[in-house]
PDB file of N, CA and C in Angstrom:
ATOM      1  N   UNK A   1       5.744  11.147  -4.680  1.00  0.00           N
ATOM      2  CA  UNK A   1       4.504  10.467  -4.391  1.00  0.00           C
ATOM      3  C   UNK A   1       3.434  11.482  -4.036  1.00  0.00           C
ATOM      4  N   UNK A   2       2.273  11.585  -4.504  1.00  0.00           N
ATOM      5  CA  UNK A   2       1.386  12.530  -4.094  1.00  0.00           C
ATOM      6  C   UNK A   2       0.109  11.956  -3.565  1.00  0.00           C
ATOM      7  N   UNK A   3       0.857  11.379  -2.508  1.00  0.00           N
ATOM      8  CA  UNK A   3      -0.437  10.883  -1.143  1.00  0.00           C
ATOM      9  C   UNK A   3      -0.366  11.615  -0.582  1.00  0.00           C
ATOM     10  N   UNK A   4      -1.256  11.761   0.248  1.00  0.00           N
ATOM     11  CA  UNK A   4      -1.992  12.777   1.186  1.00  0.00           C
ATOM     12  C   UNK A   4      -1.974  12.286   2.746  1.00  0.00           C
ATOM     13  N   UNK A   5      -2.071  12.994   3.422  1.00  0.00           N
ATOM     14  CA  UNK A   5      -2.727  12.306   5.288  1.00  0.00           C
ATOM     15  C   UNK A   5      -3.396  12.857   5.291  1.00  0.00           C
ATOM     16  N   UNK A   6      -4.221  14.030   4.879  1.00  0.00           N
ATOM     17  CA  UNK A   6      -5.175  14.928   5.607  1.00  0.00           C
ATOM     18  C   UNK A   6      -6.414  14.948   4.840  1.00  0.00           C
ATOM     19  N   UNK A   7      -6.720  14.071   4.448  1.00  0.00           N
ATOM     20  CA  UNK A   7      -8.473  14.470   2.901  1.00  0.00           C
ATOM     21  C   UNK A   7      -8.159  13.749   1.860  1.00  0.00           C
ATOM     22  N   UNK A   8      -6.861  13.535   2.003  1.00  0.00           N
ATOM     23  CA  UNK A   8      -6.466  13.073   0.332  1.00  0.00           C
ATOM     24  C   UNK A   8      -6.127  11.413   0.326  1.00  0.00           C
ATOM     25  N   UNK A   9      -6.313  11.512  -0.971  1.00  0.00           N
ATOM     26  CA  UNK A   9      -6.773  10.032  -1.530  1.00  0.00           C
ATOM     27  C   UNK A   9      -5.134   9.156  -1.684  1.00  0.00           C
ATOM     28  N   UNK A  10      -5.025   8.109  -1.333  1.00  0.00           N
ATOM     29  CA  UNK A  10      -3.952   7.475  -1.711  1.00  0.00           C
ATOM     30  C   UNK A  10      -3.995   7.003  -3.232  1.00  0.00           C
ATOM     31  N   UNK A  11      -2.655   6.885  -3.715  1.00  0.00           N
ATOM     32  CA  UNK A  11      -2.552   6.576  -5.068  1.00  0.00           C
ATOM     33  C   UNK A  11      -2.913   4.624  -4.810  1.00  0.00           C
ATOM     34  N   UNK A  12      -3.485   3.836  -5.800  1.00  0.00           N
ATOM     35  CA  UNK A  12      -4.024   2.876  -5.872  1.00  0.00           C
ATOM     36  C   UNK A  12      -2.429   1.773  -5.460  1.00  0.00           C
ATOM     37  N   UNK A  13      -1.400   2.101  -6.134  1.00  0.00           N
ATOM     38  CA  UNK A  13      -0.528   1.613  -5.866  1.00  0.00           C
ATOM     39  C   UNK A  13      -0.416   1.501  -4.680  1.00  0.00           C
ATOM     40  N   UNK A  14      -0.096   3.344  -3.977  1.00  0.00           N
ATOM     41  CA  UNK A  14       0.601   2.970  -2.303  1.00  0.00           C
ATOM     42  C   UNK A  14      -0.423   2.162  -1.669  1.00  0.00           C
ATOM     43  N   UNK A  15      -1.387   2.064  -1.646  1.00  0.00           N
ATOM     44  CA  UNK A  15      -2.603   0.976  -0.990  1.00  0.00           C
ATOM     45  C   UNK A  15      -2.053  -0.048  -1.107  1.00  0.00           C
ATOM     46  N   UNK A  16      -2.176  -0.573  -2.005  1.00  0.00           N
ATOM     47  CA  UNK A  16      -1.746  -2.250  -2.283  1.00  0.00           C
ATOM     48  C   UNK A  16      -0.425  -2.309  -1.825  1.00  0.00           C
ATOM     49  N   UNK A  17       0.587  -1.367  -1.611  1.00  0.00           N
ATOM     50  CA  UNK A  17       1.564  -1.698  -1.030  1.00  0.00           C
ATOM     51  C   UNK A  17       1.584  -1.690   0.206  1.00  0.00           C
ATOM     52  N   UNK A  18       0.469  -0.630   0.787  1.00  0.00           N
ATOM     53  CA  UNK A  18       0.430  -0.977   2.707  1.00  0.00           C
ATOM     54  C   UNK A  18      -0.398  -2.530   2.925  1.00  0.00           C
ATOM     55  N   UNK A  19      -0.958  -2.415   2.148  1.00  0.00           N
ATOM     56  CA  UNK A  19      -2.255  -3.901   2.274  1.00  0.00           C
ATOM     57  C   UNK A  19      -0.710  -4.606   2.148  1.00  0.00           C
ATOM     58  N   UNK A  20      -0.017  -4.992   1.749  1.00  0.00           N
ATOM     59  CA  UNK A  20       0.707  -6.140   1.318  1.00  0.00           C
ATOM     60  C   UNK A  20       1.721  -6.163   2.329  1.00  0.00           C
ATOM     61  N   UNK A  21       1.904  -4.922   2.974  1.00  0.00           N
ATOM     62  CA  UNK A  21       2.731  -4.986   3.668  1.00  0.00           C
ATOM     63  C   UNK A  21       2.328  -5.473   5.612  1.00  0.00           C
ATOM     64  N   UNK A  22       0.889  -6.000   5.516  1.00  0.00           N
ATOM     65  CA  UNK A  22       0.519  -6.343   6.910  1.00  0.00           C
ATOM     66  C   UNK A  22       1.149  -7.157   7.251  1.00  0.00           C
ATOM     67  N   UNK A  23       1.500  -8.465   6.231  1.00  0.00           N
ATOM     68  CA  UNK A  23       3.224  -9.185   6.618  1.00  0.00           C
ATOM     69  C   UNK A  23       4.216  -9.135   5.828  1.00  0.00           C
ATOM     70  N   UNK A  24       5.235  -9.149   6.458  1.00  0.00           N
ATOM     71  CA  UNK A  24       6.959  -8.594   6.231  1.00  0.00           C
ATOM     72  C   UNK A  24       6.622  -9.250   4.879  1.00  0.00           C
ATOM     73  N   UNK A  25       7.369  -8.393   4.009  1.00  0.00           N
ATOM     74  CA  UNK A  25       7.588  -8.967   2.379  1.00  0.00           C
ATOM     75  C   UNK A  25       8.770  -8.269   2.309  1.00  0.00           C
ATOM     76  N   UNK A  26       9.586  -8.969   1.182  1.00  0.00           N
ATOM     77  CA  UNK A  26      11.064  -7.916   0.555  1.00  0.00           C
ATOM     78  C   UNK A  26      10.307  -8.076  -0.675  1.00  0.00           C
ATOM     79  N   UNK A  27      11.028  -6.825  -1.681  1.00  0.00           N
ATOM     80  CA  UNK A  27      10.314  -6.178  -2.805  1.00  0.00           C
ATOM     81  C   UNK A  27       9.396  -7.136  -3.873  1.00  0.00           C
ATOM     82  N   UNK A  28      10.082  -8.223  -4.125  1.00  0.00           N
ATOM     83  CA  UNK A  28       9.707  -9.300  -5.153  1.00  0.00           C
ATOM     84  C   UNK A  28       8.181  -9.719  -4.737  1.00  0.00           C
ATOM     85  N   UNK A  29       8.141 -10.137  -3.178  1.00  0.00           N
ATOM     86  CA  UNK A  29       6.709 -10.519  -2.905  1.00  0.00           C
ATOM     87  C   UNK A  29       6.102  -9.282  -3.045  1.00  0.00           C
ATOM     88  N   UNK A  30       6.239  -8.391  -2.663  1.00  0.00           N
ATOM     89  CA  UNK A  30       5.190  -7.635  -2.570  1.00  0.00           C
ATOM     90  C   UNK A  30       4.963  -7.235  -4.189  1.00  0.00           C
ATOM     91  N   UNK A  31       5.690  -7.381  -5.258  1.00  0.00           N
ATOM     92  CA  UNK A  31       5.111  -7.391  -6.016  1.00  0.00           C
ATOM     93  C   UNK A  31       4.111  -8.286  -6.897  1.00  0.00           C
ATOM     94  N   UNK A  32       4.545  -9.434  -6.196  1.00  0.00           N
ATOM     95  CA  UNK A  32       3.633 -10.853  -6.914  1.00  0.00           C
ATOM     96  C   UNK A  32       2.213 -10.611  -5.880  1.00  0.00           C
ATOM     97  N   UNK A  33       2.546  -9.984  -4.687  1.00  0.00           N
ATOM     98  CA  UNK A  33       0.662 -10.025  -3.651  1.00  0.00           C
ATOM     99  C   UNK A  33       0.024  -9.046  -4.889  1.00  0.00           C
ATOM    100  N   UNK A  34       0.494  -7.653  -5.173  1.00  0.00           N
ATOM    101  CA  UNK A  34       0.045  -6.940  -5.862  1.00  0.00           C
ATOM    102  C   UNK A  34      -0.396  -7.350  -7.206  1.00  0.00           C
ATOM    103  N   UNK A  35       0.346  -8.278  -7.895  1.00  0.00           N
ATOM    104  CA  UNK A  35      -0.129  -8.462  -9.193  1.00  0.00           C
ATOM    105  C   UNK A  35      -1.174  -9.308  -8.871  1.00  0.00           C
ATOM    106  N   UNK A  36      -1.098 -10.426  -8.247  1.00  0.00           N
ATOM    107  CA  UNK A  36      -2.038 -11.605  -7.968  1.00  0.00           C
ATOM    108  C   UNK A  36      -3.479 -10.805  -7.406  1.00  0.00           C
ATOM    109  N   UNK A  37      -3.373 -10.061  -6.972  1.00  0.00           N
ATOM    110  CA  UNK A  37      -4.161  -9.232  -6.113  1.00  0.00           C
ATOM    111  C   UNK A  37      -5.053  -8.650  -6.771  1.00  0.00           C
ATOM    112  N   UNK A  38      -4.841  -7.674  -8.004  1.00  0.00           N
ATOM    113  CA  UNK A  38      -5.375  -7.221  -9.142  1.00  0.00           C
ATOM    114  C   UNK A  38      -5.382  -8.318 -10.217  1.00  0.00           C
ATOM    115  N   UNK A  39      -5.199  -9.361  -9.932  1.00  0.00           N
ATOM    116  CA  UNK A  39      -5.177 -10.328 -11.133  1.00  0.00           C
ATOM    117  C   UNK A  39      -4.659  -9.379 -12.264  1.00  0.00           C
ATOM    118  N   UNK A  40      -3.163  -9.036 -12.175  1.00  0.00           N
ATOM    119  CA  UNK A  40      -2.488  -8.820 -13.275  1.00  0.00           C
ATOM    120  C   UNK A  40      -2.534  -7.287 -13.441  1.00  0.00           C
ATOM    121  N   UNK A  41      -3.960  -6.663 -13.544  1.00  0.00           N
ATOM    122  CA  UNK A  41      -4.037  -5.010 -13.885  1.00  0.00           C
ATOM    123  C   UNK A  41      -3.385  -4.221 -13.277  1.00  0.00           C
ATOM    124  N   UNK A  42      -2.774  -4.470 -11.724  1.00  0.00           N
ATOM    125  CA  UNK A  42      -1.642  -3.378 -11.739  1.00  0.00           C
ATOM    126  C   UNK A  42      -0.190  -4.517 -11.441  1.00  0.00           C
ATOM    127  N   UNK A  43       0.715  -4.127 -12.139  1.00  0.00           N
ATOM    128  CA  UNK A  43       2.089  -4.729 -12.134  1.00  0.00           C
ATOM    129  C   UNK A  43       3.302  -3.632 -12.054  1.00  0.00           C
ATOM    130  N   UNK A  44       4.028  -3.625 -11.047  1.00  0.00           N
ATOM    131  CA  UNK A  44       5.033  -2.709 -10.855  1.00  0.00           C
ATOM    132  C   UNK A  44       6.447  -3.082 -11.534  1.00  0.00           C
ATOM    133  N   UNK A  45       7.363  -2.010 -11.749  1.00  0.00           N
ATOM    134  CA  UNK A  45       8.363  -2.645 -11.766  1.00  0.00           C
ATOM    135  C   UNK A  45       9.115  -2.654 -10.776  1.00  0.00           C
ATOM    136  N   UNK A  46      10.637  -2.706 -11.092  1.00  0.00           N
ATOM    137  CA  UNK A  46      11.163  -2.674  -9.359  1.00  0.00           C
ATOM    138  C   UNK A  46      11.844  -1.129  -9.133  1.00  0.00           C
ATOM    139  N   UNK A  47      11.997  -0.671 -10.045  1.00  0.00           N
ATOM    140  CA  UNK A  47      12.202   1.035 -10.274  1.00  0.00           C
ATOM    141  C   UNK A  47      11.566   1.628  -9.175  1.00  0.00           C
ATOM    142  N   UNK A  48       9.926   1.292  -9.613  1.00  0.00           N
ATOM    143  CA  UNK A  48       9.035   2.157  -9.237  1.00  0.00           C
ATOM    144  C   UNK A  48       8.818   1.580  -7.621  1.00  0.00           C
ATOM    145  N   UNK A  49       8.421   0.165  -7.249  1.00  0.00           N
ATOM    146  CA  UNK A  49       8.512  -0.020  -6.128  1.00  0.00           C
ATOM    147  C   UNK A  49       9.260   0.120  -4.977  1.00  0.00           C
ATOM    148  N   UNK A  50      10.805   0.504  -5.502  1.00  0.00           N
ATOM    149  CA  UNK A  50      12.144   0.189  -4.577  1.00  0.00           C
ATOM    150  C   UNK A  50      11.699   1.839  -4.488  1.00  0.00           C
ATOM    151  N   UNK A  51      11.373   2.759  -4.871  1.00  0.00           N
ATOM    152  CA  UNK A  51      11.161   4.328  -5.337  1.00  0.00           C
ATOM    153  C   UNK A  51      10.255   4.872  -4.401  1.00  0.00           C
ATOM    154  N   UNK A  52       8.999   3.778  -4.287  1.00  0.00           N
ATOM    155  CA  UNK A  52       7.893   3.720  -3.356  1.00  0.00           C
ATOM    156  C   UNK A  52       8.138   3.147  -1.788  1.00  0.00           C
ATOM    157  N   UNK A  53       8.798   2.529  -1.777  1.00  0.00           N
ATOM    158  CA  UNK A  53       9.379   1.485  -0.693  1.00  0.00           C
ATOM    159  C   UNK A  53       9.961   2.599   0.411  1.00  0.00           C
ATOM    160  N   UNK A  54      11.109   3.493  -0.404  1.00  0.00           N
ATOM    161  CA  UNK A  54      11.776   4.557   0.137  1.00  0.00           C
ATOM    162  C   UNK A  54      10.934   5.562   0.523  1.00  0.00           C
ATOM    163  N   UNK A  55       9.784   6.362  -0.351  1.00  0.00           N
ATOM    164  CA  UNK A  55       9.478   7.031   0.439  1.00  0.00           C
ATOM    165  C   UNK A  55       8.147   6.991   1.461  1.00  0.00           C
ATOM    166  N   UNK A  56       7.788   5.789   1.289  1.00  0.00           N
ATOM    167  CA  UNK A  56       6.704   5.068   2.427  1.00  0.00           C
ATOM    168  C   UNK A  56       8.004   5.150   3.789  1.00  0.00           C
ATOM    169  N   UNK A  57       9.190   4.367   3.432  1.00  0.00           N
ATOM    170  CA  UNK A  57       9.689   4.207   4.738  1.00  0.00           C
ATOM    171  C   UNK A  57      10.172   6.068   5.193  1.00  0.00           C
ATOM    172  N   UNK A  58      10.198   6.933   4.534  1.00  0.00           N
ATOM    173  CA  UNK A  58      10.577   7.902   5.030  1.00  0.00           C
ATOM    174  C   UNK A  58       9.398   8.819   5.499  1.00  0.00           C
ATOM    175  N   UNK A  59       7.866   8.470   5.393  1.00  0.00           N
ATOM    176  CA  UNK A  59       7.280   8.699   6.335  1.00  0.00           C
ATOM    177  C   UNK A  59       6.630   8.263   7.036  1.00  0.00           C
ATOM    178  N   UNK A  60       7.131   7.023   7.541  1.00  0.00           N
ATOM    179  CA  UNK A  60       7.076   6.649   8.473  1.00  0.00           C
ATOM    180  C   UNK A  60       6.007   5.143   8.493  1.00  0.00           C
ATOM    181  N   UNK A  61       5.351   4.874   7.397  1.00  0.00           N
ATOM    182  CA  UNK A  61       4.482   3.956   7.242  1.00  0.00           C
ATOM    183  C   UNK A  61       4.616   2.963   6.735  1.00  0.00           C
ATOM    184  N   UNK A  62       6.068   2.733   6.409  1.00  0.00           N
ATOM    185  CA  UNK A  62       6.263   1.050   6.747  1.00  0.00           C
ATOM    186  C   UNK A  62       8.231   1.125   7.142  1.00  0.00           C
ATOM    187  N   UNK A  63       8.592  -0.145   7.884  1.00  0.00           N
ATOM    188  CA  UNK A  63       9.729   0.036   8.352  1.00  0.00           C
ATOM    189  C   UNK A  63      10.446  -1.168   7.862  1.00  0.00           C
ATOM    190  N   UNK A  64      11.558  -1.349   7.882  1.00  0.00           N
ATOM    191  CA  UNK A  64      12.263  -2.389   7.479  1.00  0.00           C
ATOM    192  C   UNK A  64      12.573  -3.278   9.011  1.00  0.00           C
ATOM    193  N   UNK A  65      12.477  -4.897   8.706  1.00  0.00           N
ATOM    194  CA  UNK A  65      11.987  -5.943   9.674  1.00  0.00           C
ATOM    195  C   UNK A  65      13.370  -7.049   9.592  1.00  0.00           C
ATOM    196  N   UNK A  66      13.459  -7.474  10.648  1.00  0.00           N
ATOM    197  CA  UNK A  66      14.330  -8.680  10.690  1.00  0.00           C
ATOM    198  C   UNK A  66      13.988  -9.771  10.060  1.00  0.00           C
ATOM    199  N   UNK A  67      14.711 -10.143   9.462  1.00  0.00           N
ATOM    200  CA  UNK A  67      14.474 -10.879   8.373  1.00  0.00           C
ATOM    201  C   UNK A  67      15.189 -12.627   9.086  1.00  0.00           C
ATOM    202  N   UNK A  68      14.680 -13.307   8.517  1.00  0.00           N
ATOM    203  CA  UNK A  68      15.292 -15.106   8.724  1.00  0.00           C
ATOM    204  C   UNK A  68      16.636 -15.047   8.721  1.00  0.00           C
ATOM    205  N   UNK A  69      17.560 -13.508   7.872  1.00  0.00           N
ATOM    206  CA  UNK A  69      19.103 -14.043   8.096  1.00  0.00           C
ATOM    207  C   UNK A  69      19.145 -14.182   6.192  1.00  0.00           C
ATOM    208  N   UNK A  70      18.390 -13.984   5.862  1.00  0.00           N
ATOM    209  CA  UNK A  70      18.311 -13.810   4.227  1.00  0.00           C
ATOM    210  C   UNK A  70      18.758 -12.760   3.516  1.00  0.00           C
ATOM    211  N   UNK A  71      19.312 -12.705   2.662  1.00  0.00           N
ATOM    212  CA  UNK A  71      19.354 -10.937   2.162  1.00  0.00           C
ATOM    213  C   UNK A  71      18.518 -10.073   1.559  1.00  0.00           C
ATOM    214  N   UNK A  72      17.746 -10.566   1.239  1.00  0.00           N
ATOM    215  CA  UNK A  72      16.508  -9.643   1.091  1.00  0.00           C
ATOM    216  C   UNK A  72      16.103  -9.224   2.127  1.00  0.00           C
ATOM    217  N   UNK A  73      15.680  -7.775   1.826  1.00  0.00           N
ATOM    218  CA  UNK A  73      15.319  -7.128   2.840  1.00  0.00           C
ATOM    219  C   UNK A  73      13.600  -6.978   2.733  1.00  0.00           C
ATOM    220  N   UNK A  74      12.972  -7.389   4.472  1.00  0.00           N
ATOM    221  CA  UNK A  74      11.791  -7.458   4.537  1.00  0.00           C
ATOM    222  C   UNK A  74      11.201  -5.953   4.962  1.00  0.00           C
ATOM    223  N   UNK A  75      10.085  -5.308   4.568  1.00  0.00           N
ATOM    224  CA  UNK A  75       9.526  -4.413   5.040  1.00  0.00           C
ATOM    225  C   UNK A  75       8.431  -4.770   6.342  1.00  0.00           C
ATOM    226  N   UNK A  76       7.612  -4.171   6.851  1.00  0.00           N
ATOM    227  CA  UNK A  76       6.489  -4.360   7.746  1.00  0.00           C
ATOM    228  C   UNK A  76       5.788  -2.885   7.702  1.00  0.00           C
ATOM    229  N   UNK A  77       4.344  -2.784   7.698  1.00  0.00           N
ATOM    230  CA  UNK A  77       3.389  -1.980   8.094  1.00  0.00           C
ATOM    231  C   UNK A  77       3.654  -1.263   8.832  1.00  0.00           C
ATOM    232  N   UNK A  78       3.995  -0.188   9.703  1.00  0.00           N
ATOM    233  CA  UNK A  78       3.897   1.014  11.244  1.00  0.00           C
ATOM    234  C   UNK A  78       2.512   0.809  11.344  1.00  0.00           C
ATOM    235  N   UNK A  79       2.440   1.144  12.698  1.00  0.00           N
ATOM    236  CA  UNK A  79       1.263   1.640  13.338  1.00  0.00           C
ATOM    237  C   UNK A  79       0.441   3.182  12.343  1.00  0.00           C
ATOM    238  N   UNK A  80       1.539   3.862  12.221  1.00  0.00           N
ATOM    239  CA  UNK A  80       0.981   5.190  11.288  1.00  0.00           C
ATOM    240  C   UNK A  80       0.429   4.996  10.034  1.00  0.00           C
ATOM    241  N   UNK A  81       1.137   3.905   9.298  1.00  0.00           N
ATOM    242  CA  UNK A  81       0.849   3.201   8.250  1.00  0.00           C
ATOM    243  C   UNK A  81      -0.514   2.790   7.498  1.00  0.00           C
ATOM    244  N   UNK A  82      -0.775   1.870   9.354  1.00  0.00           N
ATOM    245  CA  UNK A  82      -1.877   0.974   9.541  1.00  0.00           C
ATOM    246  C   UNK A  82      -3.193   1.804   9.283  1.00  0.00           C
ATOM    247  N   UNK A  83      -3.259   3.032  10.448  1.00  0.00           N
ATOM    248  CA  UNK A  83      -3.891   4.479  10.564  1.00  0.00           C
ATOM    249  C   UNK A  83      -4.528   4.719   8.840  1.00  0.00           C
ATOM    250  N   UNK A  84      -2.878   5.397   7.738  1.00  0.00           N
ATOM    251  CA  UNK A  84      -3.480   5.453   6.831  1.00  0.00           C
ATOM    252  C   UNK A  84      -3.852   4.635   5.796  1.00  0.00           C
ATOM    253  N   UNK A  85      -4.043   3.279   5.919  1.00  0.00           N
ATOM    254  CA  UNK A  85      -4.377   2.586   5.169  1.00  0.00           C
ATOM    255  C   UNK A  85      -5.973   2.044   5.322  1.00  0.00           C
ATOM    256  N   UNK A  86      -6.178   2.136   6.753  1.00  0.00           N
ATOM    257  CA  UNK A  86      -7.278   2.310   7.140  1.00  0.00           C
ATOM    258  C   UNK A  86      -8.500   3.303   7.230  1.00  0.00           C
ATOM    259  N   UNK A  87      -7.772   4.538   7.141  1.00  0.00           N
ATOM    260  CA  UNK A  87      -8.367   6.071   6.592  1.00  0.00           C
ATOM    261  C   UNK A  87      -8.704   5.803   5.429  1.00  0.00           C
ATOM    262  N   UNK A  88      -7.763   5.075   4.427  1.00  0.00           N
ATOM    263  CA  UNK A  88      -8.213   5.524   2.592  1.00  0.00           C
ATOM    264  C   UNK A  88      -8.933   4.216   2.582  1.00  0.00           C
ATOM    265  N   UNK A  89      -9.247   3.191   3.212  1.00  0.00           N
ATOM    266  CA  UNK A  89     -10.205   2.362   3.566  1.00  0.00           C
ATOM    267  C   UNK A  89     -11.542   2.972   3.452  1.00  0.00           C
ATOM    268  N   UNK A  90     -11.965   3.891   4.344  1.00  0.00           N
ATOM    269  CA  UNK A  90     -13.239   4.477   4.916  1.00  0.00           C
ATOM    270  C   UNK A  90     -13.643   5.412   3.988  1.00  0.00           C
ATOM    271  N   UNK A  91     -12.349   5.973   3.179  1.00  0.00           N
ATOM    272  CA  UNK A  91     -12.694   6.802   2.242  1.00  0.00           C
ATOM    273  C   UNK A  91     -13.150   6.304   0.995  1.00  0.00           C
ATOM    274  N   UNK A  92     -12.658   4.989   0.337  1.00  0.00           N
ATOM    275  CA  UNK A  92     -13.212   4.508  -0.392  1.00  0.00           C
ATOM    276  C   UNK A  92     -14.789   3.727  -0.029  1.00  0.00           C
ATOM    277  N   UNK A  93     -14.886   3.418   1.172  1.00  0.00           N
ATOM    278  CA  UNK A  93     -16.084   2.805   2.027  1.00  0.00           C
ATOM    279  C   UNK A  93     -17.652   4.180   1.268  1.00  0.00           C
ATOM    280  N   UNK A  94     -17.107   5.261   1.476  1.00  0.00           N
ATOM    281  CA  UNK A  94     -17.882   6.821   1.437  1.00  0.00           C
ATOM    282  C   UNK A  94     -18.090   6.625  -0.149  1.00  0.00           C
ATOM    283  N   UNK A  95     -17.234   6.549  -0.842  1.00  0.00           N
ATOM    284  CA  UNK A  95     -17.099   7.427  -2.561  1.00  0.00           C
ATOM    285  C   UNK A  95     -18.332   6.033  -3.085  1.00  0.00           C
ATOM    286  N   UNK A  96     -17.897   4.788  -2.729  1.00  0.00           N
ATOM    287  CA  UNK A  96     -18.652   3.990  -2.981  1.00  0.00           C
ATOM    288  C   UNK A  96     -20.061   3.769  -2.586  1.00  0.00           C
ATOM    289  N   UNK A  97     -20.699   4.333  -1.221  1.00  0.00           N
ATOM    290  CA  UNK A  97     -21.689   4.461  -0.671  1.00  0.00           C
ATOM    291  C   UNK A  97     -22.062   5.805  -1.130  1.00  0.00           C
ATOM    292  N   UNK A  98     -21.775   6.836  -1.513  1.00  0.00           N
ATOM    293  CA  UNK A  98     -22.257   8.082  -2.276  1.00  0.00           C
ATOM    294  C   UNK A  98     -22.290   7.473  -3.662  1.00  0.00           C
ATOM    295  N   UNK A  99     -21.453   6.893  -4.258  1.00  0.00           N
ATOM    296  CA  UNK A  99     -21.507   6.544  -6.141  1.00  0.00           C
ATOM    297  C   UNK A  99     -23.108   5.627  -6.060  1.00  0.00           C
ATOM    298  N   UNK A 100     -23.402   4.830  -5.343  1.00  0.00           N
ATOM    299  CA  UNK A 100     -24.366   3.969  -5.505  1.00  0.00           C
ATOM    300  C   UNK A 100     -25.928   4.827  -4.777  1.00  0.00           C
ATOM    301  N   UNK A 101     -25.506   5.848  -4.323  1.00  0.00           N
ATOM    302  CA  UNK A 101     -26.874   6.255  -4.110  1.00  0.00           C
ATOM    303  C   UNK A 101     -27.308   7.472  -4.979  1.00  0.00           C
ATOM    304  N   UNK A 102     -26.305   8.037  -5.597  1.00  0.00           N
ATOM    305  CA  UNK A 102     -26.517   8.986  -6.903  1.00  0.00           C
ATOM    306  C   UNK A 102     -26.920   8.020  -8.211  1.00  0.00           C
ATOM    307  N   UNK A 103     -26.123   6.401  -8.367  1.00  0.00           N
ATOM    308  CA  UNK A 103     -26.227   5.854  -9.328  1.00  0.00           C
ATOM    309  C   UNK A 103     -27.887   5.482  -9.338  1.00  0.00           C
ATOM    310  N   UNK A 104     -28.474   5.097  -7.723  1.00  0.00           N
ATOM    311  CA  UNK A 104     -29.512   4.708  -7.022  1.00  0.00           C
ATOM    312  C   UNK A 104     -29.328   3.131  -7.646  1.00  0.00           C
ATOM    313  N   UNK A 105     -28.282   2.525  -7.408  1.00  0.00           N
ATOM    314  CA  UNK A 105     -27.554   0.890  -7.191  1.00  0.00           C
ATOM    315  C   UNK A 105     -28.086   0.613  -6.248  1.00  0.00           C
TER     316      UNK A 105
END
């Protein structure tokens, strides 16, 4: 995965996967928030998400959640998570408020 914490831009995917992950989802939802979300233009498979899933949870920005007793397993957001999802928030907040005043939008 070549996200960043320090300047760097999250890949469009891991976004939509912290956004999706503000409530507990196991893999399937979070791929239907994501498709529904983009109305269709980004669609994962489960390769790539279960791939993503792992190494979000290995640093630390989303954790696996108690679930109803179901077997699917639910993820949840971290606090660190939250941090960078909210960082590449502000950063897109900037690129968009610089694109429109060079565009002069």
């Amino acid at each position: 995965m070549r996200d960043h914490v320090k300047g760097g831009a999250l890949t469009e995917v891991t976004f939509f996967i912290l956004l999706s992950l503000y409530t507990p989802r196991h893999g399937y939802a979070v791929m239907q928030f994501i498709e529904d979300e983009t109305d269709g233009r980004l669609s994962l498979g489960a390769g790539t998400l279960y791939g993503a899933l792992n190494t979000l949870q290995e640093k630390g920005w989303i954790r696996p959640c108690d679930s109803d007793g179901g077997r699917k397993k639910e993820y949840l957001i971290t606090p660190e998570g939250k941090d960078v999802a909210e960082a590449e928030l502000q950063r897109l907040h900037s690129l968009v408020k610089t694109a429109e005043k060079i565009m002069e939008v």
